[in-house]
PDB file of N, CA and C in Angstrom:
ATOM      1  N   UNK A   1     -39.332 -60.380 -47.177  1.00  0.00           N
ATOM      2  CA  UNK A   1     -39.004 -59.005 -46.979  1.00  0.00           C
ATOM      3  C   UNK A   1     -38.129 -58.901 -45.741  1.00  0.00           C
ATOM      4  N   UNK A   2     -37.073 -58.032 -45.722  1.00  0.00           N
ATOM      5  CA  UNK A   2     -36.276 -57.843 -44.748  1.00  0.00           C
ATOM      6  C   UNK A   2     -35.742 -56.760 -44.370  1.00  0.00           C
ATOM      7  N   UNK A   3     -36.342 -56.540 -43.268  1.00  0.00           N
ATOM      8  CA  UNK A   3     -36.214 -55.278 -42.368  1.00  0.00           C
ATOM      9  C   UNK A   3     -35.180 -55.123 -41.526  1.00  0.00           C
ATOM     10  N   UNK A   4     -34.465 -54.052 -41.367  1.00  0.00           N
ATOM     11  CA  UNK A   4     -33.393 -53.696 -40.538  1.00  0.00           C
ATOM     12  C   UNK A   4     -33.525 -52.959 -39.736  1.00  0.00           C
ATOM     13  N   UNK A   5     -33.332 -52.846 -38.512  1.00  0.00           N
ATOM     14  CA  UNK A   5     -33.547 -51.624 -37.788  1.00  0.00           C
ATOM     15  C   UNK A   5     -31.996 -51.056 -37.271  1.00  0.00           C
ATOM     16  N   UNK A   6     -31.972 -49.573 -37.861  1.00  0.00           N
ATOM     17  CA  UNK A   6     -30.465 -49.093 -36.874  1.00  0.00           C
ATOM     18  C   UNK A   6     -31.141 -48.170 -35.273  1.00  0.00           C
ATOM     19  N   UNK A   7     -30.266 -48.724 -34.474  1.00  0.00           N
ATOM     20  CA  UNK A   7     -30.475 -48.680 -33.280  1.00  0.00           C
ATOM     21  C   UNK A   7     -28.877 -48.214 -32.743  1.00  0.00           C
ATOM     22  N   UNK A   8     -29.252 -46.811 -32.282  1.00  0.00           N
ATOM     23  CA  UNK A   8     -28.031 -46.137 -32.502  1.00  0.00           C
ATOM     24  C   UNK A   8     -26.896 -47.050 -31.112  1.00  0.00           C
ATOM     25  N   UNK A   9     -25.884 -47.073 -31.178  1.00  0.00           N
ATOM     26  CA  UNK A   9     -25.118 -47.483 -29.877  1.00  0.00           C
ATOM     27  C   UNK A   9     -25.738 -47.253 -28.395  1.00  0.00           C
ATOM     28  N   UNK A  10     -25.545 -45.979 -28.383  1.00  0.00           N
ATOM     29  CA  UNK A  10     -25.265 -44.996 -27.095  1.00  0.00           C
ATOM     30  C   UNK A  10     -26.902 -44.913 -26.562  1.00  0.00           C
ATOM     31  N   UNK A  11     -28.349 -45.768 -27.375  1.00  0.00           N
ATOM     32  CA  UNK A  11     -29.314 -46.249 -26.796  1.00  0.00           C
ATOM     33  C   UNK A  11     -29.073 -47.794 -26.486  1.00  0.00           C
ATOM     34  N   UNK A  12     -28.689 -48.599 -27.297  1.00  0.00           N
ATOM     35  CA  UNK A  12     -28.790 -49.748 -26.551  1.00  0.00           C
ATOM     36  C   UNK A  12     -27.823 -50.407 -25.650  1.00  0.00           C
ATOM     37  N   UNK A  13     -26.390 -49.730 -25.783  1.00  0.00           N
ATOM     38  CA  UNK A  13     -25.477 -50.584 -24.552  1.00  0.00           C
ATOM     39  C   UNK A  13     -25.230 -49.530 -24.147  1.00  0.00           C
ATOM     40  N   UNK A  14     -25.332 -48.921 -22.745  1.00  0.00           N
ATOM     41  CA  UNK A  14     -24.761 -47.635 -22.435  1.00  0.00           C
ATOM     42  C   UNK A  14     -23.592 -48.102 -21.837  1.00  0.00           C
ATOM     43  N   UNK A  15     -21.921 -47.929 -21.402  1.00  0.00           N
ATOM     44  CA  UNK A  15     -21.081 -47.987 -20.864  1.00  0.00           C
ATOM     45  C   UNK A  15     -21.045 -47.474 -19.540  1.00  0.00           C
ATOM     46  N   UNK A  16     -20.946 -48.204 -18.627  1.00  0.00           N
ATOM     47  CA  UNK A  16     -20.908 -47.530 -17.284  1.00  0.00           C
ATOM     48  C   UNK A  16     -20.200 -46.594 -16.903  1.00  0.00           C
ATOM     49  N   UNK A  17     -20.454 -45.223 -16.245  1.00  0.00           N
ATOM     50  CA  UNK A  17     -19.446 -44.407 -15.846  1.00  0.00           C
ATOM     51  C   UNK A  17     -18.161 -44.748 -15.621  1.00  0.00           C
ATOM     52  N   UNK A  18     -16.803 -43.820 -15.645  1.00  0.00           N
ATOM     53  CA  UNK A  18     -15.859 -44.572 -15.163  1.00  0.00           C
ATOM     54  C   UNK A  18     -15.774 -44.317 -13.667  1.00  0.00           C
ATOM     55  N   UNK A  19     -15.371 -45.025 -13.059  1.00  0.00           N
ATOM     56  CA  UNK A  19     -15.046 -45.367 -11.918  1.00  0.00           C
ATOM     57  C   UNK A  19     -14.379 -44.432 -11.329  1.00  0.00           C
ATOM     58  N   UNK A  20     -14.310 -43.439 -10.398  1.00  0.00           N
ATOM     59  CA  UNK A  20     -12.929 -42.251 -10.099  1.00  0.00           C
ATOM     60  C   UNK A  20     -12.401 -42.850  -8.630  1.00  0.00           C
ATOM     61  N   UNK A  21     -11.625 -42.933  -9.194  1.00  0.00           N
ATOM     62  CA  UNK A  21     -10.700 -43.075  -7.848  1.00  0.00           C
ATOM     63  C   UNK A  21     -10.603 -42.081  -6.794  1.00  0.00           C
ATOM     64  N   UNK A  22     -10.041 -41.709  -5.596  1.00  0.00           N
ATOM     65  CA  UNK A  22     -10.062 -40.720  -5.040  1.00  0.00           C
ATOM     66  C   UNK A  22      -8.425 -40.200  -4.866  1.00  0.00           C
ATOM     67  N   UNK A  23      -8.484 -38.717  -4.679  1.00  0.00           N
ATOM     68  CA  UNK A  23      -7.855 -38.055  -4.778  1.00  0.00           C
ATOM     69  C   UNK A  23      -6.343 -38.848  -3.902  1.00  0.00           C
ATOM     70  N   UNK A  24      -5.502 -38.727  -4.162  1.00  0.00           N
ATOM     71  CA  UNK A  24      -4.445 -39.379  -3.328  1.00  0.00           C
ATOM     72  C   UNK A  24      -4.486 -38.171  -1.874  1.00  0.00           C
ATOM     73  N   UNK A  25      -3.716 -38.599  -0.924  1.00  0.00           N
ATOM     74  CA  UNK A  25      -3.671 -37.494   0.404  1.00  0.00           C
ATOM     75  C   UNK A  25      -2.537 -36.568   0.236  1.00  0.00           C
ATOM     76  N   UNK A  26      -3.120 -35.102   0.121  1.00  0.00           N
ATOM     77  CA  UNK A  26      -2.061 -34.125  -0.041  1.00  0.00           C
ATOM     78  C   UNK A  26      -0.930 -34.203   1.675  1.00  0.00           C
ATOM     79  N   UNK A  27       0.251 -34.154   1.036  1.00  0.00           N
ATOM     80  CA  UNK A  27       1.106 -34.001   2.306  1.00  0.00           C
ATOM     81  C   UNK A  27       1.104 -33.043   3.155  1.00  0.00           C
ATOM     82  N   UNK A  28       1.099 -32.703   4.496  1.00  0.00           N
ATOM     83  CA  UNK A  28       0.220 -31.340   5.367  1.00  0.00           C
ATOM     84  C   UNK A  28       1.149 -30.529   4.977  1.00  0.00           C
ATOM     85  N   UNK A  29       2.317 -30.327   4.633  1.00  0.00           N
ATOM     86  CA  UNK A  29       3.589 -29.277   4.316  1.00  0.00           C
ATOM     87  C   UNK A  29       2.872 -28.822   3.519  1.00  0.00           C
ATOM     88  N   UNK A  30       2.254 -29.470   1.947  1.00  0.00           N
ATOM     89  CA  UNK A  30       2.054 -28.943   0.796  1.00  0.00           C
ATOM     90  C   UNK A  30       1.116 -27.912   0.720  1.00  0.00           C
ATOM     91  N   UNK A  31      -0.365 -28.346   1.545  1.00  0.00           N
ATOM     92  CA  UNK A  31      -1.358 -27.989   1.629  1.00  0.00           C
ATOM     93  C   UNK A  31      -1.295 -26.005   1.915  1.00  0.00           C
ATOM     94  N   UNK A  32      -2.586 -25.428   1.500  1.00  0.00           N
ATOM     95  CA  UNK A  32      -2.899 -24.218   1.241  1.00  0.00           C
ATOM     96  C   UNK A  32      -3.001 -24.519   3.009  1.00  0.00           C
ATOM     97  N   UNK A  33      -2.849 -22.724   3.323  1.00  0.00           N
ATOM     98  CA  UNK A  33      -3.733 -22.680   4.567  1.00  0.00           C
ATOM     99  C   UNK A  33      -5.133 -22.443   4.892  1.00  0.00           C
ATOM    100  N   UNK A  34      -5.795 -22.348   3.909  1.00  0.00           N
ATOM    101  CA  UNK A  34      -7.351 -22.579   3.713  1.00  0.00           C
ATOM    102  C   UNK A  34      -7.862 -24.320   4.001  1.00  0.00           C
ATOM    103  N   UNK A  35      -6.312 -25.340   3.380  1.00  0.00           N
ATOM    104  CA  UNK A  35      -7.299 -25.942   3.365  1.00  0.00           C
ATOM    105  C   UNK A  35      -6.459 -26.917   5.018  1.00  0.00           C
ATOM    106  N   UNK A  36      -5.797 -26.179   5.546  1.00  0.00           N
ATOM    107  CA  UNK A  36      -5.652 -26.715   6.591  1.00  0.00           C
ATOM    108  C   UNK A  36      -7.138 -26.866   7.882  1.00  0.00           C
ATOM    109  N   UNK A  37      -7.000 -28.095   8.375  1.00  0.00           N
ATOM    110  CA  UNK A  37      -8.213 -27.832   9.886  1.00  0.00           C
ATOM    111  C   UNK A  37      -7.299 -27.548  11.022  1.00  0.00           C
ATOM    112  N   UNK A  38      -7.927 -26.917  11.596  1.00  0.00           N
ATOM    113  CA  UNK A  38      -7.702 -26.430  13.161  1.00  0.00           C
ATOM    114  C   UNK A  38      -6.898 -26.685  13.956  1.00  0.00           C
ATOM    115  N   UNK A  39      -7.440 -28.435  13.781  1.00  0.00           N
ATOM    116  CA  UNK A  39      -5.789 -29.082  14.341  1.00  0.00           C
ATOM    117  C   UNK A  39      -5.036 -29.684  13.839  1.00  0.00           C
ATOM    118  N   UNK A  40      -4.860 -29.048  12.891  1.00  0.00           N
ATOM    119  CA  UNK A  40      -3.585 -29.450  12.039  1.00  0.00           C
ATOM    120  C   UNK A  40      -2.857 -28.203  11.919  1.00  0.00           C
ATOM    121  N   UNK A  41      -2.956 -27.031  12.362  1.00  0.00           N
ATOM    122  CA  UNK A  41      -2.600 -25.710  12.176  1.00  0.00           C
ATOM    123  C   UNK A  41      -1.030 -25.770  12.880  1.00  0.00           C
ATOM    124  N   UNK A  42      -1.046 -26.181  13.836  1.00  0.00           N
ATOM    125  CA  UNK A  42       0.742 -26.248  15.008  1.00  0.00           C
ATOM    126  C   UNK A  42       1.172 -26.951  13.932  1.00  0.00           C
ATOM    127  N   UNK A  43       0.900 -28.287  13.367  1.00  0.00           N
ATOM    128  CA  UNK A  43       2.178 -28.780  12.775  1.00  0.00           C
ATOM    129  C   UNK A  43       2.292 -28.180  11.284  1.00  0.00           C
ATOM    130  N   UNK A  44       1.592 -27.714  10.956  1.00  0.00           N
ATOM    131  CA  UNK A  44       1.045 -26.837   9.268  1.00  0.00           C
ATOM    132  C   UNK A  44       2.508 -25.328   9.575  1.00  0.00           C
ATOM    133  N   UNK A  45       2.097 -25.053  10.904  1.00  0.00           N
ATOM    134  CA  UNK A  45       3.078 -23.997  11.164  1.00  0.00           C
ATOM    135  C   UNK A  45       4.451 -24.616  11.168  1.00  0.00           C
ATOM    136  N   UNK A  46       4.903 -24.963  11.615  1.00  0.00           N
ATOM    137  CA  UNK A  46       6.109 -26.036  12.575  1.00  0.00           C
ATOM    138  C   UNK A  46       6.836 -26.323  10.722  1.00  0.00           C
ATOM    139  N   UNK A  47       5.838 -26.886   9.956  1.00  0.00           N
ATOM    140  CA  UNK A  47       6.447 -26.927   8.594  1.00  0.00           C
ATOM    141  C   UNK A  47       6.729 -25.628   7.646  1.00  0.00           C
ATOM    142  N   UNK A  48       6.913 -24.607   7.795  1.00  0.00           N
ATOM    143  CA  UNK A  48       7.157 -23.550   7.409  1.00  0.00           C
ATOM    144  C   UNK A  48       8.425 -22.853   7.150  1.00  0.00           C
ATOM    145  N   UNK A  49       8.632 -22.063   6.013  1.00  0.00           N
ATOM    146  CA  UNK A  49       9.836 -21.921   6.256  1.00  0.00           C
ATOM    147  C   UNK A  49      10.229 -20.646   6.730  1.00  0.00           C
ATOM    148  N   UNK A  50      11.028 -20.135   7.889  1.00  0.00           N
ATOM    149  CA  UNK A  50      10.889 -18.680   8.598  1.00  0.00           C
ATOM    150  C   UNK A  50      12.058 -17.895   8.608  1.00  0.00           C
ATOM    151  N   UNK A  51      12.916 -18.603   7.817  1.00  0.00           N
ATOM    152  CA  UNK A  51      14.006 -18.100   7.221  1.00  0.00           C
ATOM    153  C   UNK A  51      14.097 -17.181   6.511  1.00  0.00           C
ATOM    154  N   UNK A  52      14.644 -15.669   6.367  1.00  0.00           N
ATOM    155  CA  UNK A  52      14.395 -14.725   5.619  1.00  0.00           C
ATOM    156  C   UNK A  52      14.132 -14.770   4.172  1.00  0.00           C
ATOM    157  N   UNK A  53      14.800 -16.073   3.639  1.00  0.00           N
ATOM    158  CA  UNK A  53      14.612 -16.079   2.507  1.00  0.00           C
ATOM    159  C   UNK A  53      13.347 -16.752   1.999  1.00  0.00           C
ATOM    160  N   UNK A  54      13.039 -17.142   2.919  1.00  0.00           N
ATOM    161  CA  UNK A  54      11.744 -18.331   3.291  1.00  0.00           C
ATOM    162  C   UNK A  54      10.541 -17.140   2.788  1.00  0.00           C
ATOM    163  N   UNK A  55      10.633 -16.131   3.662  1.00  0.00           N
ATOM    164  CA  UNK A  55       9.788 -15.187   3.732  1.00  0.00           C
ATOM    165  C   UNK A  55       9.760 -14.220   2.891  1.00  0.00           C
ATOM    166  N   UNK A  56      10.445 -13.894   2.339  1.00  0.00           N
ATOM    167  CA  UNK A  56      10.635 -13.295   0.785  1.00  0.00           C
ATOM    168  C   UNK A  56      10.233 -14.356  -0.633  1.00  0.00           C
ATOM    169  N   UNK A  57      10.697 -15.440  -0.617  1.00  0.00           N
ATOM    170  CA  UNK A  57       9.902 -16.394  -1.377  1.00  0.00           C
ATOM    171  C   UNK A  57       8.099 -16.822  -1.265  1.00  0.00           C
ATOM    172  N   UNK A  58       7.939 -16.330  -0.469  1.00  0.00           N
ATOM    173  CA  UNK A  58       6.282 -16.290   0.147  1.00  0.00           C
ATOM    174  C   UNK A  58       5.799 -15.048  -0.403  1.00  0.00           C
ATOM    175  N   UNK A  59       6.281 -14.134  -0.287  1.00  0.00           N
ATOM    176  CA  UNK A  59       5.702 -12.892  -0.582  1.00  0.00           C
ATOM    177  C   UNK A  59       6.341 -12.593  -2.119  1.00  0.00           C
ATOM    178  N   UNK A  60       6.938 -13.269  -2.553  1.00  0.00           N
ATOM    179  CA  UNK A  60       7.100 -13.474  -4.063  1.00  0.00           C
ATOM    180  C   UNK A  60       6.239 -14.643  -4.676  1.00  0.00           C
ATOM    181  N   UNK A  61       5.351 -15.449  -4.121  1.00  0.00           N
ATOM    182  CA  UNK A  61       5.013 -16.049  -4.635  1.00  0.00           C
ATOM    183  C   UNK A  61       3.370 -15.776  -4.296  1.00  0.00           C
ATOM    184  N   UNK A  62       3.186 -14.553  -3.471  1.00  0.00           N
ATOM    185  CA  UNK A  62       1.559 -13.953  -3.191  1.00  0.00           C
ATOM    186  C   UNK A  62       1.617 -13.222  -4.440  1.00  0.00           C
ATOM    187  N   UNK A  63       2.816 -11.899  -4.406  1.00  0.00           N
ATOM    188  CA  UNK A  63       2.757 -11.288  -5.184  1.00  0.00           C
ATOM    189  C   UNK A  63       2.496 -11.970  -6.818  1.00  0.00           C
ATOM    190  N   UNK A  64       2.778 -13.085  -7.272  1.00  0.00           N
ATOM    191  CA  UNK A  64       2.506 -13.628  -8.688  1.00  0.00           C
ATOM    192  C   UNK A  64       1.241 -13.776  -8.466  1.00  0.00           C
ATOM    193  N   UNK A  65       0.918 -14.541  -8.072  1.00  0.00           N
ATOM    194  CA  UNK A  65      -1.112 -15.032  -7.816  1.00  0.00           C
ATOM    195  C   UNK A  65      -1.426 -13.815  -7.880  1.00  0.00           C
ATOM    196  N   UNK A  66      -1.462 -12.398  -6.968  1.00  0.00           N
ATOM    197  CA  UNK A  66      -2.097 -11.875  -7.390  1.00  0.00           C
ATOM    198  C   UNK A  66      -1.820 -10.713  -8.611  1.00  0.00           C
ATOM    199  N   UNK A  67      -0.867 -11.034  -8.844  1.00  0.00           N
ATOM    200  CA  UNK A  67      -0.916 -10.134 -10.167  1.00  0.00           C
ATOM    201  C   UNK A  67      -1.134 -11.381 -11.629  1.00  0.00           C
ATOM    202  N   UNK A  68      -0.896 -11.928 -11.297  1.00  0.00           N
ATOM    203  CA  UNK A  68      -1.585 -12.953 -12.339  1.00  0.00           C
ATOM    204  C   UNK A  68      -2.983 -13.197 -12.378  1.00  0.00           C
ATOM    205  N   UNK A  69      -4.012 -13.235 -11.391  1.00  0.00           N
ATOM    206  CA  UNK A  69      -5.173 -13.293 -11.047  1.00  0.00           C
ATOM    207  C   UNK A  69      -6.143 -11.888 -11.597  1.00  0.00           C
ATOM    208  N   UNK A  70      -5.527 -10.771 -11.312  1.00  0.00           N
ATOM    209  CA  UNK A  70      -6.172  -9.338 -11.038  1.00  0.00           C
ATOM    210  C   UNK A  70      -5.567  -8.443 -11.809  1.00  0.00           C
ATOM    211  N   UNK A  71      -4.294  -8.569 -12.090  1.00  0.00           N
ATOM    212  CA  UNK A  71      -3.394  -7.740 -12.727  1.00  0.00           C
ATOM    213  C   UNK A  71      -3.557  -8.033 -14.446  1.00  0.00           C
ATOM    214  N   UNK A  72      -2.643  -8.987 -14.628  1.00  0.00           N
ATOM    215  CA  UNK A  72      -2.203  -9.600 -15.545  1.00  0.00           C
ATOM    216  C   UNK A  72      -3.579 -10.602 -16.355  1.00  0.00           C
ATOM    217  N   UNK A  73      -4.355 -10.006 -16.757  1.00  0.00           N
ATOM    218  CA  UNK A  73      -5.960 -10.566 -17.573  1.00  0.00           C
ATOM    219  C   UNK A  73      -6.441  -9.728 -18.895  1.00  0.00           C
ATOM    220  N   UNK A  74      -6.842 -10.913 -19.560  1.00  0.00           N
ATOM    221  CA  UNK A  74      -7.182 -10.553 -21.100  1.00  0.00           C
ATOM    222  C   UNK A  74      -7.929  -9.205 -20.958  1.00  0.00           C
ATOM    223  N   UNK A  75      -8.946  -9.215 -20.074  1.00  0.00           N
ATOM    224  CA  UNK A  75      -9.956  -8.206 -19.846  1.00  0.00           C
ATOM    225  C   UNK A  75     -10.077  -7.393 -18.808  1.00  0.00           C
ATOM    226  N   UNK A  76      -9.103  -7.127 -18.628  1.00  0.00           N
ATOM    227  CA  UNK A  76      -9.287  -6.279 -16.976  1.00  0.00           C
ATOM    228  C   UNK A  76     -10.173  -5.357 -16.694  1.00  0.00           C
ATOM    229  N   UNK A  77      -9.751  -5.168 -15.254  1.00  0.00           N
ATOM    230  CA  UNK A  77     -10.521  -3.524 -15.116  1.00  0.00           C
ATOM    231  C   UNK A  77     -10.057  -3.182 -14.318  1.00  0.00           C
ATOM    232  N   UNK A  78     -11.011  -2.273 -13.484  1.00  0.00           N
ATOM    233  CA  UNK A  78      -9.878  -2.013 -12.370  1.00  0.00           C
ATOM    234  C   UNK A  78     -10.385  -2.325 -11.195  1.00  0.00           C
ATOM    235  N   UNK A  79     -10.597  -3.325 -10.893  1.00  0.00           N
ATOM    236  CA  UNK A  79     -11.099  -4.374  -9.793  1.00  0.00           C
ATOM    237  C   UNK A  79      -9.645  -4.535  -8.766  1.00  0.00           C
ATOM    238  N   UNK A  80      -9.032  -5.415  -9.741  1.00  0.00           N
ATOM    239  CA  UNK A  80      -7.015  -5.325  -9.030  1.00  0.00           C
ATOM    240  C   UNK A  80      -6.594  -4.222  -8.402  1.00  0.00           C
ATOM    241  N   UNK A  81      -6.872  -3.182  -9.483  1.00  0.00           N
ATOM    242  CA  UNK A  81      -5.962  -1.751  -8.152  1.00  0.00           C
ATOM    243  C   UNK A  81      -7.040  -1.213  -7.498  1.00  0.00           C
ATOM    244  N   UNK A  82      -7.855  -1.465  -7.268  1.00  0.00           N
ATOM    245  CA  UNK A  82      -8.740  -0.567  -6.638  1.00  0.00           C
ATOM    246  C   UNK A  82      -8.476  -1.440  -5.718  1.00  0.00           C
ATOM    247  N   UNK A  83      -8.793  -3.120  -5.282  1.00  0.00           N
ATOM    248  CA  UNK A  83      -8.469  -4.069  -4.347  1.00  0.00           C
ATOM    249  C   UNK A  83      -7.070  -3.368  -3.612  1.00  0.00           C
ATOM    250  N   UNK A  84      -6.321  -3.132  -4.563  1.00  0.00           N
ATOM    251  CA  UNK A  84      -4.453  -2.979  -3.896  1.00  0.00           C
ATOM    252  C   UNK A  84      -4.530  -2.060  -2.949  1.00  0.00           C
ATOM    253  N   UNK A  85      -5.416  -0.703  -3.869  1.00  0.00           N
ATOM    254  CA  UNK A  85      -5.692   0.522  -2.864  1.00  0.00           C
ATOM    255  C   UNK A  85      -6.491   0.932  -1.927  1.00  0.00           C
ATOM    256  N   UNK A  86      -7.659  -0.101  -1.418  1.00  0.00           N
ATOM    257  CA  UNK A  86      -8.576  -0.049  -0.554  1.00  0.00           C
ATOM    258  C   UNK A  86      -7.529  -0.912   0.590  1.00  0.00           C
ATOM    259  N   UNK A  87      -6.721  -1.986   0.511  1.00  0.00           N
ATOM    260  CA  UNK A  87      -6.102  -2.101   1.156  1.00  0.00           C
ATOM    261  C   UNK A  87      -5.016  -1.177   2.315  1.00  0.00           C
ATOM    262  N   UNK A  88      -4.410  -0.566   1.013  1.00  0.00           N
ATOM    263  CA  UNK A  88      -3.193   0.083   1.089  1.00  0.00           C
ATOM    264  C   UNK A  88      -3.894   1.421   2.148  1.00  0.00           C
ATOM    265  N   UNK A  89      -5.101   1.933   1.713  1.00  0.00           N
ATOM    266  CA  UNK A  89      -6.137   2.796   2.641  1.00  0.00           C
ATOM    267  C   UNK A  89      -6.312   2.737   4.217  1.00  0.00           C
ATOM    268  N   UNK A  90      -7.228   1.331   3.996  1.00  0.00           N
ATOM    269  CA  UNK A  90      -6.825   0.426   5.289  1.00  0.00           C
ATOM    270  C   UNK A  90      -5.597  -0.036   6.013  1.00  0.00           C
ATOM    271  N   UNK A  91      -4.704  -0.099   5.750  1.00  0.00           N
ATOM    272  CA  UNK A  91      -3.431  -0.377   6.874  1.00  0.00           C
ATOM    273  C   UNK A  91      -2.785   1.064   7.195  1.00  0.00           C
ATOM    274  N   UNK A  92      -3.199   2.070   6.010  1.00  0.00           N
ATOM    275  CA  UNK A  92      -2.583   2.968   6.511  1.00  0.00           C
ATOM    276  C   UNK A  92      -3.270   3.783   7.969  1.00  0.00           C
ATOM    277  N   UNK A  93      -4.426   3.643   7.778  1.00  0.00           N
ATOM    278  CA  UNK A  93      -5.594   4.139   8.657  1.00  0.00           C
ATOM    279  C   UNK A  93      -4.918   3.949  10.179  1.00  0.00           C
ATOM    280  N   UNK A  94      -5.370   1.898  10.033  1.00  0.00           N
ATOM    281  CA  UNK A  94      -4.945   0.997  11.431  1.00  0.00           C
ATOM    282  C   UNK A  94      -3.391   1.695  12.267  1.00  0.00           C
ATOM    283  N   UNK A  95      -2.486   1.708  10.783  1.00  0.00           N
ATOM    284  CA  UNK A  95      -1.103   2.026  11.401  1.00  0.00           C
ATOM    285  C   UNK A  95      -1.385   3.772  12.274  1.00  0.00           C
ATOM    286  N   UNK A  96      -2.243   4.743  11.637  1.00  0.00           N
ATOM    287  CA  UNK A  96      -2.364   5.994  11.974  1.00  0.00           C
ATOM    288  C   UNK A  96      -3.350   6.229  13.263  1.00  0.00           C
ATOM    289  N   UNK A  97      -3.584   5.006  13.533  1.00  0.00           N
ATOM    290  CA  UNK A  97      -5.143   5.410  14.631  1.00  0.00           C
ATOM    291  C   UNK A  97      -4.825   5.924  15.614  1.00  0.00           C
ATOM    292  N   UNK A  98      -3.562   5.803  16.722  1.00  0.00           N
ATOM    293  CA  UNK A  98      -3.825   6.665  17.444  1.00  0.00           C
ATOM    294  C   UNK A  98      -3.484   7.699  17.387  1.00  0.00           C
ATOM    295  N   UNK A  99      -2.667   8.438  16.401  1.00  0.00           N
ATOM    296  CA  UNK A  99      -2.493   9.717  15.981  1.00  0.00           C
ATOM    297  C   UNK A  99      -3.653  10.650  15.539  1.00  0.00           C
ATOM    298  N   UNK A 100      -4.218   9.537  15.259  1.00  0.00           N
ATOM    299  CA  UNK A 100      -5.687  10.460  14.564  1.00  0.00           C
ATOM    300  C   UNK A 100      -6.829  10.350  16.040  1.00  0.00           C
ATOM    301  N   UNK A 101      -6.668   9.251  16.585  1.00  0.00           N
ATOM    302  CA  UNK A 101      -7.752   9.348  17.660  1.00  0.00           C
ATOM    303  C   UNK A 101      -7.226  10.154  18.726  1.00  0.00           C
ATOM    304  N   UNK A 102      -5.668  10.934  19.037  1.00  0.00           N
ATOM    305  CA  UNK A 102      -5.771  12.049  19.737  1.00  0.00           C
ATOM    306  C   UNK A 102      -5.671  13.217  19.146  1.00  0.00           C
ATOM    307  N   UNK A 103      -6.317  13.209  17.730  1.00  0.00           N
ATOM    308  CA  UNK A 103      -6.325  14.788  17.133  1.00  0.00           C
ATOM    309  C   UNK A 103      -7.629  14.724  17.110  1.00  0.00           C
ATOM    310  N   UNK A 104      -8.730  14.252  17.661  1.00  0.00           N
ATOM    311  CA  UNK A 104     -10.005  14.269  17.424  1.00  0.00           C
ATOM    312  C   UNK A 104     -10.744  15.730  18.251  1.00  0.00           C
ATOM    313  N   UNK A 105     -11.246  16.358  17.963  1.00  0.00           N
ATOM    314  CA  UNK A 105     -12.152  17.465  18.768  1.00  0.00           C
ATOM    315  C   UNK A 105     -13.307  16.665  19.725  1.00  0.00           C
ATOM    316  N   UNK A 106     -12.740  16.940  21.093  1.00  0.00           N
ATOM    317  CA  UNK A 106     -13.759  16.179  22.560  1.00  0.00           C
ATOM    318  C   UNK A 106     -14.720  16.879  22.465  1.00  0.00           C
ATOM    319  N   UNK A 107     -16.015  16.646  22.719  1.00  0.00           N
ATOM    320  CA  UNK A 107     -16.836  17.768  23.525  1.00  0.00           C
ATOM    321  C   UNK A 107     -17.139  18.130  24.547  1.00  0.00           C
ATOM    322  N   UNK A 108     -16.291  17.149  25.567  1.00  0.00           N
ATOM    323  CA  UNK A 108     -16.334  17.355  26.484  1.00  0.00           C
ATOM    324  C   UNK A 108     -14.881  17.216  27.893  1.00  0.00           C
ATOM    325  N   UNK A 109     -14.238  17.643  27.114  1.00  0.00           N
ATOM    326  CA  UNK A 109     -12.754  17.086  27.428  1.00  0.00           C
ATOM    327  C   UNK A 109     -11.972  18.738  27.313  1.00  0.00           C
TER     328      UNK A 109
END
């Protein structure tokens, strides 16, 4: 009499994980400023570009992230403009403060 047993693969030889290599080293130019450290910040700056056009390409390239992120989604809501306009609230405030902090009623002034 002759018996067989199936004994599936993936119990009897397991394959060892693969191996991961590590990440290669991002170049400090490339890098986010999140993921810059502290002292790497002078030369993180120093690589920048401050050229007007430099600076319009920056703020064209915030503006995509966040309208791609918040704006531009299968499912939105209104998380994005309400973000835009709690902002837009806030700087206007900061820019108005001391106009508003000498229209204030003293009580003792």
């Amino acid at each position: 009499m002759h018996l067989s047993f199936y004994i599936p693969i993936s119990l009897c030889c397991e394959l060892p994980a693969p191996v991961k290599m590590a990440d290669r080293p991002v170049p400090l130019a490339e890098k986010r400023l999140m993921d810059v450290k502290l002292g790497e910040l002078g030369s993180w700056l120093g690589g920048r570009d401050f050229t007007p056009n430099g600076i319009i390409s920056a703020f064209r390239r915030g503006h995509d992230r966040y309208y791609n992120k918040y704006i531009n989604v299968r499912k939105g809501g209104i998380g994005g403009v309400a973000m835009l306009l709690a902002g837009y609230v806030a700087l206007s405030y900061l820019w108005e403060y001391d106009h508003i902090k000498h229209d204030r009623w003293r009580k003792y002034h």
